[in-house]
Protein backbone atom coordinates (compact mmCIF):
# COMPACT_ATOMS: atom_id res chain seq x y z
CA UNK A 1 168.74 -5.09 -79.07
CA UNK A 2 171.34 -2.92 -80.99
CA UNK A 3 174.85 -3.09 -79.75
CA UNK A 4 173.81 -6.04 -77.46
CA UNK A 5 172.60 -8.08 -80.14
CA UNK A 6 175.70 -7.42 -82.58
CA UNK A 7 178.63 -8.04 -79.78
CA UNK A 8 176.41 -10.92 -78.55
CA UNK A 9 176.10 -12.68 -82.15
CA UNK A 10 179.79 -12.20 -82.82
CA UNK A 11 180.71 -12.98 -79.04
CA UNK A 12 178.50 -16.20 -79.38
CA UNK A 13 180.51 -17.37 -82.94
CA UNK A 14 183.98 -16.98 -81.12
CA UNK A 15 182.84 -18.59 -78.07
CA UNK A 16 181.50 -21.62 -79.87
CA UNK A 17 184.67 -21.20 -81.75
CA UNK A 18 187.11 -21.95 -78.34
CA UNK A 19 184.53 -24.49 -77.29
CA UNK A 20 184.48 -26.28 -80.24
CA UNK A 21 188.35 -26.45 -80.14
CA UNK A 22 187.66 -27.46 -76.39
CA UNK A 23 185.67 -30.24 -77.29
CA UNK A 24 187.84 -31.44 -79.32
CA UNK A 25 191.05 -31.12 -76.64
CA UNK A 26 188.35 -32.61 -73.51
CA UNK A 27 186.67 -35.05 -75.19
CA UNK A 28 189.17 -36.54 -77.57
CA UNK A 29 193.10 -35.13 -77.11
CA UNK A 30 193.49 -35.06 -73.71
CA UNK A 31 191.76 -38.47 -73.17
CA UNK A 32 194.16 -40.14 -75.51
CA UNK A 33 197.08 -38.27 -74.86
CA UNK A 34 197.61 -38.09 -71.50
CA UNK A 35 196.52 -40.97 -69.22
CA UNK A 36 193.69 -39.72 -66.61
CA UNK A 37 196.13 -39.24 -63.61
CA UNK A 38 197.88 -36.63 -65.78
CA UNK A 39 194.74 -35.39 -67.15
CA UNK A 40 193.45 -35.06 -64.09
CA UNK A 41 196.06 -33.28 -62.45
CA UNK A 42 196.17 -30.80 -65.17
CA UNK A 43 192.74 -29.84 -64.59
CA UNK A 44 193.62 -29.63 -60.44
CA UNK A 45 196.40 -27.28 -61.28
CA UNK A 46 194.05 -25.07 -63.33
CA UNK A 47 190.65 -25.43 -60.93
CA UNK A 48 192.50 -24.65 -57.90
CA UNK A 49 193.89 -21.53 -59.20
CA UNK A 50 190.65 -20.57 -60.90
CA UNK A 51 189.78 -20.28 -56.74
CA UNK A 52 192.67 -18.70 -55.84
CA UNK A 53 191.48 -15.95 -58.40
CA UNK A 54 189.22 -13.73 -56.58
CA UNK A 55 191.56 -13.59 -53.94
CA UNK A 56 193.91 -11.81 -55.85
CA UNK A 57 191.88 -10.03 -58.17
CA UNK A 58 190.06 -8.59 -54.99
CA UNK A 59 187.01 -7.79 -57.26
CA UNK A 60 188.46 -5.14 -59.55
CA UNK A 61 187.29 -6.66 -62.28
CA UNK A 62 183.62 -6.18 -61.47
CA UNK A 63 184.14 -2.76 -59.63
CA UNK A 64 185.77 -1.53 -62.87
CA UNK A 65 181.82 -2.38 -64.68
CA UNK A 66 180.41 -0.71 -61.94
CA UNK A 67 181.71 2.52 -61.55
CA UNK A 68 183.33 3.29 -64.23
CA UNK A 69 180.10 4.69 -65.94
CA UNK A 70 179.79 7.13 -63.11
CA UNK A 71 182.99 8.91 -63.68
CA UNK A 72 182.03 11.71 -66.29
CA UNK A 73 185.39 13.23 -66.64
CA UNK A 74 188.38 12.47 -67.85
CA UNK A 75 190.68 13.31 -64.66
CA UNK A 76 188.07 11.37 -62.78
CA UNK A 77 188.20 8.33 -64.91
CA UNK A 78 191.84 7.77 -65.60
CA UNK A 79 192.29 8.12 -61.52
CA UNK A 80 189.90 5.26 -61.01
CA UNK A 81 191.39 3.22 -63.68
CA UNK A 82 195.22 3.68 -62.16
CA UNK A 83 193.71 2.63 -58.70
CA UNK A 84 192.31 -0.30 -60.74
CA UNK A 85 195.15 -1.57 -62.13
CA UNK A 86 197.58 -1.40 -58.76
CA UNK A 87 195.10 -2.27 -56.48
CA UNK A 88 195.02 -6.10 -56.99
CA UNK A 89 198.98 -5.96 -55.83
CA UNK A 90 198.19 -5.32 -52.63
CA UNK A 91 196.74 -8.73 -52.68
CA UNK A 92 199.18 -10.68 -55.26
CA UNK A 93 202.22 -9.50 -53.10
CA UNK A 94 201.55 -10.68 -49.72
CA UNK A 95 199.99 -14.22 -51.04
CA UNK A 96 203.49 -14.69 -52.82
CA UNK A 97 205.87 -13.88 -49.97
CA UNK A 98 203.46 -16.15 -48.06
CA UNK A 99 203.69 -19.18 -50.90
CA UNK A 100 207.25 -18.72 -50.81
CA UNK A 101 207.54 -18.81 -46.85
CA UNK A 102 205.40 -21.84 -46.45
CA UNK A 103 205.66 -23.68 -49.94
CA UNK A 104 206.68 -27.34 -48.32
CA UNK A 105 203.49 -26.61 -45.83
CA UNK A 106 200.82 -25.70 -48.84
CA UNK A 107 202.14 -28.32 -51.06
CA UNK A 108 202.00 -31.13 -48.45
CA UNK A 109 198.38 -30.33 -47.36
CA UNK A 110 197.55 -30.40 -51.35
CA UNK A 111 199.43 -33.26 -52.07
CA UNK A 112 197.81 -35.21 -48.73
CA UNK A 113 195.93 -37.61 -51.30
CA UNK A 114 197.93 -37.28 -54.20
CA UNK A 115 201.32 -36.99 -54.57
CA UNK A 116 201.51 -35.93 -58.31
CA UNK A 117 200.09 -32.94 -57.27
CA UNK A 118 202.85 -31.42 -54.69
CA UNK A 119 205.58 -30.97 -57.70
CA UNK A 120 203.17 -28.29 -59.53
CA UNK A 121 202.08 -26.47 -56.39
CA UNK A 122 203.74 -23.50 -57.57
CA UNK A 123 202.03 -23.17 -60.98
CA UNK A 124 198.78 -22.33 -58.59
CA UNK A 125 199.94 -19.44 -58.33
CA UNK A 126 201.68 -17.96 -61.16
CA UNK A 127 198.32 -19.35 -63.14
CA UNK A 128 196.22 -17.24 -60.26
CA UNK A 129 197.85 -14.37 -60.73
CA UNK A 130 197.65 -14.90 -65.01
CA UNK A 131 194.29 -15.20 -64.49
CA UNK A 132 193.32 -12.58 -62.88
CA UNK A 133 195.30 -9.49 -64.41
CA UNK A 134 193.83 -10.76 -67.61
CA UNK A 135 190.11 -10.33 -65.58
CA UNK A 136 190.91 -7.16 -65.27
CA UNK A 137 192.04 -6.08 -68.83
CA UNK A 138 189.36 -8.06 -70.18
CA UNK A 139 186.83 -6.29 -68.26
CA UNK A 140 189.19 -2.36 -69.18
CA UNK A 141 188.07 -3.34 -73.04
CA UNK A 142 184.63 -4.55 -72.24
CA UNK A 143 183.93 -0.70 -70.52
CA UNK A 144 184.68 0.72 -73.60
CA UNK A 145 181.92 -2.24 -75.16
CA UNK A 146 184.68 -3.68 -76.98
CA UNK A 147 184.52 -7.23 -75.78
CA UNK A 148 185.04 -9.43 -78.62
CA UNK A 149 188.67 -9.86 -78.95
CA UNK A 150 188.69 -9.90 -75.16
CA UNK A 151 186.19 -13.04 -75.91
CA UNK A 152 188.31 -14.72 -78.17
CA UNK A 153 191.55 -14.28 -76.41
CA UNK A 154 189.08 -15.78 -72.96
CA UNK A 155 187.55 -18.68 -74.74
CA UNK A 156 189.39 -19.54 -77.75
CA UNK A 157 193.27 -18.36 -77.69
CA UNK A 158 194.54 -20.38 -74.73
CA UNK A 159 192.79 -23.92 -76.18
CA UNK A 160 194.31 -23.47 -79.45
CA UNK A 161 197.29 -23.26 -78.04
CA UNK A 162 196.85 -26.63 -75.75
CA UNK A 163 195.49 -28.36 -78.79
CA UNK A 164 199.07 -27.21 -80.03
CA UNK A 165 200.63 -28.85 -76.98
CA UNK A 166 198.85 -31.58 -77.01
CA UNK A 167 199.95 -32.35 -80.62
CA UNK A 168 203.64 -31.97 -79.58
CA UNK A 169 202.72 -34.75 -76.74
CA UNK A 170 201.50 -36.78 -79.40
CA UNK A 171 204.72 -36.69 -81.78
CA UNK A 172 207.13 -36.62 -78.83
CA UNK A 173 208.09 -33.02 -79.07
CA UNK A 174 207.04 -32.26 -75.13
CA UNK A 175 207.29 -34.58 -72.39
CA UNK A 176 203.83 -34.69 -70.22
CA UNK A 177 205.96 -32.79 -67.42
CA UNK A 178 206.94 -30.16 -70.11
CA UNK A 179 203.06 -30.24 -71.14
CA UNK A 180 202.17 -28.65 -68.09
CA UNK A 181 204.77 -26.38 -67.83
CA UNK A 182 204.03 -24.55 -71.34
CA UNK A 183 200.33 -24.75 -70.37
CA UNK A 184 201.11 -22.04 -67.76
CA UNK A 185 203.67 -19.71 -70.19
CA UNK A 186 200.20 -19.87 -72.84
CA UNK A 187 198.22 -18.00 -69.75
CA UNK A 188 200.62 -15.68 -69.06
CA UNK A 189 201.21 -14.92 -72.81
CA UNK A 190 197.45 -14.22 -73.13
CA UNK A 191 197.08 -11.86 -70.23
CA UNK A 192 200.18 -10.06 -71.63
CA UNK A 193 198.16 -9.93 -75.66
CA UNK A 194 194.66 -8.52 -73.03
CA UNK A 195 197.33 -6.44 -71.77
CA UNK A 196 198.47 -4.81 -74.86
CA UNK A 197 194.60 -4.38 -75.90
CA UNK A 198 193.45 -3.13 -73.30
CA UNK A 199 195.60 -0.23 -73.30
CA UNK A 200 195.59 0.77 -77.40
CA UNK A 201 191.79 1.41 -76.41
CA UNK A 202 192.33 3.37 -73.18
CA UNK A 203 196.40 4.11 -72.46
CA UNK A 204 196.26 4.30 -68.70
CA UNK A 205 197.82 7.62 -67.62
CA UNK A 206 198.86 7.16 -64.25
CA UNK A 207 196.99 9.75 -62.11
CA UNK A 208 196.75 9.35 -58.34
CA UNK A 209 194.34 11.75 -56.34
CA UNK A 210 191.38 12.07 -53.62
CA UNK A 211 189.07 12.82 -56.83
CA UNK A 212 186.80 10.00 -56.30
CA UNK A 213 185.29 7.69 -53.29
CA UNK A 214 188.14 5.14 -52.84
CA UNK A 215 185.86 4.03 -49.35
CA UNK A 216 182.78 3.23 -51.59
CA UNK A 217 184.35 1.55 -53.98
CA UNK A 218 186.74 -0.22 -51.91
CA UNK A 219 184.10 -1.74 -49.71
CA UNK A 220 182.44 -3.00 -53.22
CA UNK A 221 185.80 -4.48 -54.24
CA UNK A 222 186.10 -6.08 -50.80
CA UNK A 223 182.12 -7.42 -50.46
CA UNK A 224 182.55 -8.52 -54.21
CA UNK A 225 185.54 -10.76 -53.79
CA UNK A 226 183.28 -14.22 -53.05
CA UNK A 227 179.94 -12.60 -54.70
CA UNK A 228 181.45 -12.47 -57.77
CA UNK A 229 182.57 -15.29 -58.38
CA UNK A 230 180.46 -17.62 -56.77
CA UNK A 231 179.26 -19.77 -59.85
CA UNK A 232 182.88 -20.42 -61.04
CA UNK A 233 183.59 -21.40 -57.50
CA UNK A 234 180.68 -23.62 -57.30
CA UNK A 235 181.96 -25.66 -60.44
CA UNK A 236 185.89 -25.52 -59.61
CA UNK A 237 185.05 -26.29 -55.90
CA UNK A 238 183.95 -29.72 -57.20
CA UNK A 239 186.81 -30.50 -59.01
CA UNK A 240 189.52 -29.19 -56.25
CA UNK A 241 188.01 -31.24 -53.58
CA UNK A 242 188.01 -34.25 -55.84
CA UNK A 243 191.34 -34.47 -55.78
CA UNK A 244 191.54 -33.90 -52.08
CA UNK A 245 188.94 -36.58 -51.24
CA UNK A 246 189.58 -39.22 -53.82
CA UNK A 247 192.13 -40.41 -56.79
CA UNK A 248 192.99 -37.82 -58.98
CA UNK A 249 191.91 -39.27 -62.07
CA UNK A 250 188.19 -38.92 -61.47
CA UNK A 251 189.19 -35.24 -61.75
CA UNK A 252 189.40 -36.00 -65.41
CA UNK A 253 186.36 -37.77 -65.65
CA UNK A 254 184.40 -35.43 -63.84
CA UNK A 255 185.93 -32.97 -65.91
CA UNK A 256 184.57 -34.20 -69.06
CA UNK A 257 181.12 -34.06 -68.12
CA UNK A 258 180.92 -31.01 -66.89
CA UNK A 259 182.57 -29.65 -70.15
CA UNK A 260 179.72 -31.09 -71.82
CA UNK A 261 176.96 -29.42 -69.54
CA UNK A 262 178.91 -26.22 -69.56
CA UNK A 263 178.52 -25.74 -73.39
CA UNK A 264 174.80 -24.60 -72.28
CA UNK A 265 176.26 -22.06 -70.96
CA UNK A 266 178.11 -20.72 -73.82
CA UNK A 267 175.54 -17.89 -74.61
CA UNK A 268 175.14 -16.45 -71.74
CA UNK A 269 179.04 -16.10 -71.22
CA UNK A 270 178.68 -14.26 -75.00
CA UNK A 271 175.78 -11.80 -74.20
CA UNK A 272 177.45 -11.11 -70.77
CA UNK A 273 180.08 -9.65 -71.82
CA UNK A 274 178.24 -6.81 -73.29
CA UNK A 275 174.77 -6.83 -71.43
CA UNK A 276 176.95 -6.40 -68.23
CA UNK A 277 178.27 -2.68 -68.30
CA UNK A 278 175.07 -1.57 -70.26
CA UNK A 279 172.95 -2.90 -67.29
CA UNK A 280 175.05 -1.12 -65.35
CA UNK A 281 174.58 2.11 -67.38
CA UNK A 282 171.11 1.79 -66.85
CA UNK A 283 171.05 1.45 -62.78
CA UNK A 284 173.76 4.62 -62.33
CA UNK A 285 171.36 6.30 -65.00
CA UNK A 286 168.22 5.11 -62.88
CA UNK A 287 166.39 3.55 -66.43
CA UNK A 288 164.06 1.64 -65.13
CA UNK A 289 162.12 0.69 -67.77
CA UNK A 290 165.12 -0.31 -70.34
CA UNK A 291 166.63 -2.39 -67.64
CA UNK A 292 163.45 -4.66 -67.34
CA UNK A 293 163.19 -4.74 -70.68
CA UNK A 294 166.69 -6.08 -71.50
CA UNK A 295 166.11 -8.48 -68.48
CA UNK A 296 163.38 -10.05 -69.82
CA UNK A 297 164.74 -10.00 -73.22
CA UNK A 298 167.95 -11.54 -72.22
CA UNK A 299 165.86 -14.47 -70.18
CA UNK A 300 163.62 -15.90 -73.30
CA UNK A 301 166.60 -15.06 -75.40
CA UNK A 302 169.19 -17.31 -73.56
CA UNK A 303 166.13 -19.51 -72.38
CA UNK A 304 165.75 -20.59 -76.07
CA UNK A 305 169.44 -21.26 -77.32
CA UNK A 306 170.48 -22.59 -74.13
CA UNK A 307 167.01 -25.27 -74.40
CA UNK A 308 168.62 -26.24 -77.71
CA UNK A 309 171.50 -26.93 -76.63
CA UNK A 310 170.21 -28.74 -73.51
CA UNK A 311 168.09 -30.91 -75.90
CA UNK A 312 170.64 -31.67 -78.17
CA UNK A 313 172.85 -32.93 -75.38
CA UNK A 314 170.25 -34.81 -73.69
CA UNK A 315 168.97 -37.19 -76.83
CA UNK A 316 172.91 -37.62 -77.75
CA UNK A 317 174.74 -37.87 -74.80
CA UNK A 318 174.53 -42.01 -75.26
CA UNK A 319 176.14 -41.96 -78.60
CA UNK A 320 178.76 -39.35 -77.62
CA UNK A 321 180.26 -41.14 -74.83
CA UNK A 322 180.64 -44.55 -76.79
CA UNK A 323 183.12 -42.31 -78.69
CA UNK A 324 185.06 -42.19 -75.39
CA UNK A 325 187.13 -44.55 -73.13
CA UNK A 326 184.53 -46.66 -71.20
CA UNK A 327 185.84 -45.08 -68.31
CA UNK A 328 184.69 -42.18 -68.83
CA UNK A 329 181.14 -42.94 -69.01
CA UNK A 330 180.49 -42.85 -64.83
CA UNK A 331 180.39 -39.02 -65.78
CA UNK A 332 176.59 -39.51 -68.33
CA UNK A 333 174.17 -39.07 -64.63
CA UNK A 334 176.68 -35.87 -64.29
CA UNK A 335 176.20 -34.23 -67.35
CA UNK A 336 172.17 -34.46 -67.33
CA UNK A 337 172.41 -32.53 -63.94
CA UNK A 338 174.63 -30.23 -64.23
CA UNK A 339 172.88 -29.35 -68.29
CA UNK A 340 169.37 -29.15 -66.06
CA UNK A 341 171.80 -26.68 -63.88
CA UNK A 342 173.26 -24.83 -66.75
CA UNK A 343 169.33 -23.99 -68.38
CA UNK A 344 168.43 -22.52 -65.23
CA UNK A 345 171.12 -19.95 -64.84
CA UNK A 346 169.84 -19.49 -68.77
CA UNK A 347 166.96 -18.50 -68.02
CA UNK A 348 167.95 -15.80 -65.53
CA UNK A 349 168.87 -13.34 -68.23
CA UNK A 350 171.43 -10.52 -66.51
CA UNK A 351 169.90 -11.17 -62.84
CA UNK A 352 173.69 -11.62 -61.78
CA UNK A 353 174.66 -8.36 -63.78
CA UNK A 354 171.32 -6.85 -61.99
CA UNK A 355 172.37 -7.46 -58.73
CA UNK A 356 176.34 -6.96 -59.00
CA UNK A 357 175.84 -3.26 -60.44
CA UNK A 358 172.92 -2.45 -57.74
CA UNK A 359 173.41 -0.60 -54.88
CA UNK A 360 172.21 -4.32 -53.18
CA UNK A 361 175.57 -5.84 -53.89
CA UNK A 362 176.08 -6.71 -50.05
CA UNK A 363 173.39 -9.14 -50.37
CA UNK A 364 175.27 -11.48 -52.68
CA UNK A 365 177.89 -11.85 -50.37
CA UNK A 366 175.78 -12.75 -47.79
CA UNK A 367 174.18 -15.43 -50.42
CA UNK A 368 177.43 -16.68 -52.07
CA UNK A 369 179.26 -17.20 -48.50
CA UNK A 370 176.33 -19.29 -47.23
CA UNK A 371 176.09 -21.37 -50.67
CA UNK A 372 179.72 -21.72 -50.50
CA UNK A 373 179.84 -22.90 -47.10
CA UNK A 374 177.15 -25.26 -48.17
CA UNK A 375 178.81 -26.32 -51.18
CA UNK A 376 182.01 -27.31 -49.21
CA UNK A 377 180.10 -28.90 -46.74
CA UNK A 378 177.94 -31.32 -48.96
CA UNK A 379 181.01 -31.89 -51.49
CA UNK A 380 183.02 -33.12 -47.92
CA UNK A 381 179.68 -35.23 -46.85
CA UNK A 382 178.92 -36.66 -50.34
CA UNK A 383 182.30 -37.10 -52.24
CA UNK A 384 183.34 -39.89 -49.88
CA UNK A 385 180.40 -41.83 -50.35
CA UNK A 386 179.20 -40.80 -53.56
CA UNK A 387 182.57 -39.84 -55.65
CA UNK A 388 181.63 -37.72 -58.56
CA UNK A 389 178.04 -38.26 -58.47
CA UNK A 390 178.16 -36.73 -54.96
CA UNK A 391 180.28 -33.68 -56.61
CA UNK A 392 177.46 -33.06 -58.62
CA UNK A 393 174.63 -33.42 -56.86
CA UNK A 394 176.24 -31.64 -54.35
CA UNK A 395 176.62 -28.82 -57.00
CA UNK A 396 172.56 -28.96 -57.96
CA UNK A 397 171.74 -28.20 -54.52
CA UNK A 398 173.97 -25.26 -54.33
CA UNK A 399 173.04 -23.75 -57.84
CA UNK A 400 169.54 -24.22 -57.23
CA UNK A 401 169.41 -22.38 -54.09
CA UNK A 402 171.57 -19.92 -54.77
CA UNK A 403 169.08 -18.89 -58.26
CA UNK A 404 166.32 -18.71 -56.31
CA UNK A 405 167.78 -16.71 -54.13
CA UNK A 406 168.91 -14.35 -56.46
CA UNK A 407 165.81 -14.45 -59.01
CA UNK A 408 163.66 -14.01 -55.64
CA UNK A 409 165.64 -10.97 -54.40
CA UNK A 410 165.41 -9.24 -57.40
CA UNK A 411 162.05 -9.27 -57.56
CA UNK A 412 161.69 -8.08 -54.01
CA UNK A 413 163.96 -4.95 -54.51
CA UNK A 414 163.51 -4.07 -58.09
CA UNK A 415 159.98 -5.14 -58.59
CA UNK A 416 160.95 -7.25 -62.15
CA UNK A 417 161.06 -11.05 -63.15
CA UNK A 418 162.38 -12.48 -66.38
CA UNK A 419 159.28 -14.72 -67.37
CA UNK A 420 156.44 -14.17 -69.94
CA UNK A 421 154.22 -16.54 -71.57
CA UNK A 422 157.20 -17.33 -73.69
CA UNK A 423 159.18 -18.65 -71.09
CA UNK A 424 156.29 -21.32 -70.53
CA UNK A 425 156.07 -22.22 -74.34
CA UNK A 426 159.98 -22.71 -74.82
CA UNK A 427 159.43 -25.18 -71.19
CA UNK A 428 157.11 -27.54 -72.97
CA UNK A 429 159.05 -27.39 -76.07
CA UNK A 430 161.86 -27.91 -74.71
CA UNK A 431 160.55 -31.45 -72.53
CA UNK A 432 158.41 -32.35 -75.64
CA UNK A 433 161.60 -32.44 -78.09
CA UNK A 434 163.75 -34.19 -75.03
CA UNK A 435 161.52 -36.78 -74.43
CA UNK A 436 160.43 -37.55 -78.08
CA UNK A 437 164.33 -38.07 -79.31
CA UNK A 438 165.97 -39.26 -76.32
CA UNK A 439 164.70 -42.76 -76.71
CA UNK A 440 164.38 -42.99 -80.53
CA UNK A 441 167.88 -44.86 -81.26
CA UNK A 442 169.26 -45.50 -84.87
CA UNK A 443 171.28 -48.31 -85.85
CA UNK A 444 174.33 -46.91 -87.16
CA UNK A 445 177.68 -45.79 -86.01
CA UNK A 446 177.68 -43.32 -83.09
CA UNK A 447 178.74 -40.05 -84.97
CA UNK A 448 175.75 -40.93 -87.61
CA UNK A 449 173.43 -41.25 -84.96
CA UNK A 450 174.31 -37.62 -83.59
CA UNK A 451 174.04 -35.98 -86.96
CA UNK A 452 170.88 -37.12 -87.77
CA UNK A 453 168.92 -36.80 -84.49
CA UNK A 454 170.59 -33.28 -84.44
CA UNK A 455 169.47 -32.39 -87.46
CA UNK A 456 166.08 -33.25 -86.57
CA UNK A 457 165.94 -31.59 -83.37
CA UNK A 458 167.00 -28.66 -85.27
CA UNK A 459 164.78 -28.17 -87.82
CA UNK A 460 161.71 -29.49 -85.11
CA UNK A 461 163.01 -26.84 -82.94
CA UNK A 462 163.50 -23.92 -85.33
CA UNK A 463 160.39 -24.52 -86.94
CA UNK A 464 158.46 -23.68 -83.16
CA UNK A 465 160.57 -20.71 -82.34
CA UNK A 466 160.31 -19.26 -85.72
CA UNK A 467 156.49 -20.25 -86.18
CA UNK A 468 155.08 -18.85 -82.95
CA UNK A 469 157.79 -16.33 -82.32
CA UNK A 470 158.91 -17.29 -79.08
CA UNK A 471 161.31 -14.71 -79.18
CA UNK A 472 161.40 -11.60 -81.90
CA UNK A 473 164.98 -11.42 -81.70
CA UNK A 474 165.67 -14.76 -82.60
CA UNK A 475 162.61 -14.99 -85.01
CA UNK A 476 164.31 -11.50 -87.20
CA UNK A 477 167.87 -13.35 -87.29
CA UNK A 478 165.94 -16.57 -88.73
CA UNK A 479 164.34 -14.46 -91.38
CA UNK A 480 167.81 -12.86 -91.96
CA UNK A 481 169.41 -16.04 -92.18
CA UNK A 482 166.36 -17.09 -94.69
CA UNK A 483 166.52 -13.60 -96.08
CA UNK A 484 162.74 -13.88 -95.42
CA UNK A 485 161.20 -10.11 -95.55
């Protein structure tokens, strides 16, 4: 796959990298550190303005993937990007005077169940407004298809530097209050270091003129706000309304779950990052055939690592949570979900960056409103009565639909699905290895038990996709790796 299989191997090595540090903050640090009201709170703080986001960010970063390719001068091109980079403040402005005007009103309606929460209000926003000018930067380098320092500084800078602060909790350097605190100044220094990338590839030289459609691609911005984001919304919905509904330490136990399932996800967030603004390339360039190539490329690809994954979590996820506080175990039935969840969107290849880059954009906000209004609407019905088993099923429903919807739609307007005979191998390989090692227990200390079921599932697992070449791709890294002509 050329330049999509190079960013995407290194992209996929520094995104492990930040999750592995993650794991080690979520599943260990944070739980022993901080007590799960803290914890908790911590991730409300973060989750919250993760939804605030796209608000702000009033799609710019997707609408800088989209048309940015179309500009063929240089005049054209450095106009779009200055319209880029002040557009957002139309947005950011406003919701600041408006925090500031009715701060005891927002933080009273937030604080309604807990009152840890009304204290930090404020952070919301700075961290909102953090997060999404480093969107946008990240996605100035990643038209250029230079994405992976962008990917390190997304995955891995900011949880090396709360495994930092979490260290100075430990030997009483920062109080938990202080914690929180330096947790935002780490966001803000790592959209200022995108900042500084960003423009040594592309200085932005401030142009403003009538050169290019600022209707067309304002309407995308504006249509792309909730269609853009609606899988990170899904997931932070959950965890928002959990602290609305209920006690805010089941945020934290929530949270660790779904930072297990997530990991599935951890190669499709690499190869996005590059197969994005080429499958944009190839809709303004009208490439038909490249585009369904790279879809269905990018489906068995991501299909296969993410089944891995999703196999090695299901036969260990017993043994890893009797690593954890007991409490934390409510979260096992959520992790098995969401993971189930997480394959899926796997196996969709680039149908989001198919549909986002299309001249069908409109659709998605007509899908991600109605699966958001859904989402909100089954979290409110099932949270009560379920508590964070009702948060996730409540998210199954919604990510299920809303895949089908898009996988479906896709195939209506473009004519193209994702699945070949390979697809249906990697399936039964995939429930064949689950089922055989999920109920074949070892004797031995929890950590043991994980290395060697892994390393069975591994070499079971390799041995298919290598032997009947489930994907060529994958099968010419193996022999790489083997330095096998």
């Amino acid at each position: 796959m050329g330049i999509v299989a190079s960013q995407s191997i290194k992209n996929t090595i520094v995104t492990y990298l930040g999750f592995g540090v993650g794991a080690i903050n979520t599943l260990f640090l944070y739980t022993a550190f901080l007590s799960p009201e803290h914890y908790g709170l911590v991730i409300y703080v973060l989750s919250t303005a993760n939804l605030m986001m796209p608000l702000l960010i009033f799609g710019v970063n997707n609408t800088l993937i989209k048309f940015y390719s179309s500009y063929k001068t240089k005049k054209l091109q450095n106009s779009f990007l200055t319209f880029m980079l002040f557009l957002p403040l139309l947005f950011v402005i406003p919701a600041g005077l408006l925090g500031s005007l009715f701060y005891e009103t927002i933080a009273n309606w937030l604080a309604n169940e807990n009152q840890i929460i009304k204290d930090y209000t404020w952070l919301i926003y700075v961290l909102a407004v953090a997060f999404a000018y480093f969107e946008i930067f990240f996605s100035w380098s990643k038209i250029h298809f230079k994405s992976v320092f962008g990917n390190f500084m997304r995955e891995a800078f900011h949880r090396l530097g709360t495994m930092t602060l979490l260290l100075a909790v430990f030997f009483n350097k920062l109080t938990v209050d202080q914690f929180i605190y330096a947790i935002t100044i780490v966001y803000i220094i790592r959209m200022l270091i995108m900042m500084g990338y960003a423009f040594s590839i592309r200085f932005p030289k401030l142009i403003i003129t009538r050169s290019f459609d600022y209707i067309t691609v304002l309407k995308y911005s504006f249509l792309i706000i909730i269609a853009g984001s609606v899988s990170m919304i899904l997931l932070e919905l959950d965890k928002f309304m959990l602290g609305e509904l209920i006690e805010i330490e089941n945020v934290a136990y929530y949270s660790v779950a779904i930072f297990i399932a997530t990991v599935i996800a951890v190669p499709a967030r690499a190869m996005q990052q590059i197969v994005n603004p080429l499958t944009a390339s190839y809709l303004n360039n009208e490439n038909h055939w490249d585009l369904e190539q790279l879809y269905k490329k990018s489906s068995i690809n991501l299909f296969i690592i993410g089944g891995f994954i999703f196999v090695l979590i299901l036969v260990n996820i017993n043994q890893l949570y009797a690593l954890l506080k007991p409490e934390y175990s409510q979260g096992l039935f959520i992790v098995i979900v969401i993971s189930a969840v997480k394959l899926v969107d796997n196996l969709l290849g680039n149908n989001n960056a198919i549909i986002f880059n299309s001249n069908y954009y409109r659709i998605i906000l007509t899908f991600g409103f109605c699966i958001v209004l859904l989402a909100v609407s089954l979290n409110y019905l099932l949270i009560p009565i379920y508590g964070i088993e009702g948060a996730a099923i409540a998210s199954v429903i919604a990510f299920t639909i809303y895949d089908a919807l898009k996988l479906w739609y896709v195939n209506l307007k473009f004519k193209i699905h994702p699945f070949t005979s390979k697809t249906g191998y990697t399936l039964v390989l995939i429930l064949f290895l689950s089922l055989g090692f999920y109920f074949w227990e070892f004797h031995f200390h929890p950590i043991i038990n994980i290395v060697i079921k892994s390393t069975l599932v591994a070499i079971c697992y390799a041995f298919v996709v290598f032997k009947f070449s489930l994907s060529k791709d994958i099968t010419t890294l193996i022999k790489k790796l083997l330095k096998i002509e």
